[in-house]
Protein backbone atom coordinates (compact mmCIF):
# COMPACT_ATOMS: atom_id res chain seq x y z
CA UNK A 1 0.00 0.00 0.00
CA UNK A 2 1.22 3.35 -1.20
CA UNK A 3 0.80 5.94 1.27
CA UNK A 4 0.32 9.33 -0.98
CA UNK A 5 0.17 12.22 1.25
CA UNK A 6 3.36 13.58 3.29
CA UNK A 7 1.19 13.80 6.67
CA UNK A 8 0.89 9.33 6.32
CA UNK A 9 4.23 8.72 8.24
CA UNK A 10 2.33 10.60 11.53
CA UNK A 11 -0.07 7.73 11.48
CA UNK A 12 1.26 5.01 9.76
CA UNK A 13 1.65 2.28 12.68
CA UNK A 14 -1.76 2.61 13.54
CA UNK A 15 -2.46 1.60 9.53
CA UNK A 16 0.26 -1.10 9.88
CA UNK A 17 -1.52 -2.18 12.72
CA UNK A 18 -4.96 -2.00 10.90
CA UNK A 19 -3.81 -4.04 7.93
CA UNK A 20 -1.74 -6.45 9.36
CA UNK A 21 1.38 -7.86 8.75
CA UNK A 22 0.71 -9.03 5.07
CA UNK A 23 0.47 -5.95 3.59
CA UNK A 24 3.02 -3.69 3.17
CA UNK A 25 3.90 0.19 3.31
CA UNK A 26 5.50 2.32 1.56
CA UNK A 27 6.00 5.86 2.27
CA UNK A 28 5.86 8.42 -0.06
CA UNK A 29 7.32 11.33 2.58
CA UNK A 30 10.29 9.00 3.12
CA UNK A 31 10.64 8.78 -0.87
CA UNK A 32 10.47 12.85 -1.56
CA UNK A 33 12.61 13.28 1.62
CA UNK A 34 15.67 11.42 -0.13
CA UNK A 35 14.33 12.48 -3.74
CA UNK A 36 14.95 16.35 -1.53
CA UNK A 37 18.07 15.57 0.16
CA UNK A 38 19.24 14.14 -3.45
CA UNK A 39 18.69 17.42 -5.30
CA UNK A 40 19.67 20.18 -2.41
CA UNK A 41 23.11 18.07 -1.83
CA UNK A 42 23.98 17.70 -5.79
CA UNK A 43 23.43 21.96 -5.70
CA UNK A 44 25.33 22.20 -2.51
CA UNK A 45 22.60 23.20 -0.83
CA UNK A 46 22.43 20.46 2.07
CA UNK A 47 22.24 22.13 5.54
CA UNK A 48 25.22 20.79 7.71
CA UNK A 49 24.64 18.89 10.82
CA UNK A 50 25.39 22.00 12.87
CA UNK A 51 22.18 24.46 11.54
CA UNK A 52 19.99 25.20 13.86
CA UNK A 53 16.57 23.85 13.18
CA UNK A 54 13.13 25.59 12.02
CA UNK A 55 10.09 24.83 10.88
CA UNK A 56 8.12 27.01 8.90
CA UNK A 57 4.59 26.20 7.26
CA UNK A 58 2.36 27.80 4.48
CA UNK A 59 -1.51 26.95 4.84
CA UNK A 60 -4.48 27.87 2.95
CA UNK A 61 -6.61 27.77 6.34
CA UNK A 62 -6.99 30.65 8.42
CA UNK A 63 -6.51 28.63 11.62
CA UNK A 64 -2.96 29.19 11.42
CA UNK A 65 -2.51 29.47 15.33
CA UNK A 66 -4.11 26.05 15.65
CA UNK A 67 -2.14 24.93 12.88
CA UNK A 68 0.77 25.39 14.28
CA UNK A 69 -0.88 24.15 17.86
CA UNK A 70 -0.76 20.71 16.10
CA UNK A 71 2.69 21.07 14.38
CA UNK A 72 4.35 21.99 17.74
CA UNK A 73 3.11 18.54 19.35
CA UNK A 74 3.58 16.23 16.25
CA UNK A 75 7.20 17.54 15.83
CA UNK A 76 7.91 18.09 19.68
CA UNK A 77 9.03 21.61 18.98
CA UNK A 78 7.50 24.81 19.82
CA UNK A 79 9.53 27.18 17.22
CA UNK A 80 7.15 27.10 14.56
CA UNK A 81 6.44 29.64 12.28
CA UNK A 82 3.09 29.29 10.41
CA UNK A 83 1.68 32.09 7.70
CA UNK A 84 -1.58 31.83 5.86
CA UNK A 85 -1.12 31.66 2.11
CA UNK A 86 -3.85 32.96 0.13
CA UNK A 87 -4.48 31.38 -3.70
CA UNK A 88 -7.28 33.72 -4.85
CA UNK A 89 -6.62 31.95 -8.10
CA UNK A 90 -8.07 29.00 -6.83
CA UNK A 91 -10.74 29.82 -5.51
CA UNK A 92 -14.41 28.60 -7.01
């Protein structure tokens, strides 16, 4: 089973656990993170070991406080910076 959205990873024993140990996973966040790391360390653009770490997020919702809320306890880190993004463009 292909899991197709980035967020999968967060939940993914409880699927495991779901769906037994016949089926198996594969992560699409794990497969973009090394596609990522593949392209930023061929331009030399691969953070060392030694930068300090930040998170920030785009959203569509307005609920950014909450949105970041929820960030801060899935990633165990509180310095997270979250803006809304608004795509008038596509909009119905």
């Amino acid at each position: 089973l292909v899991l197709g959205c980035t967020h999968f990873p967060i939940i993914e024993p409880l699927i495991s656990e779901v769906l037994g140990e016949s089926i198996h996973l594969v992560s699409s966040a794990e497969e973009t993170a090394r596609d990522v790391a593949s392209i930023l360390e061929r331009r030399g653009a691969l953070a060392s070991g030694s930068s300090a770490t930040s998170h920030r997020f785009f959203t569509t919702s307005n609920a950014t406080d909450e949105f970041a809320e929820f960030g801060a306890l899935v990633l165990g880190n509180e310095d997270i910076e979250v803006e809304h993004l608004d795509l008038p463009e596509y909009k119905g």
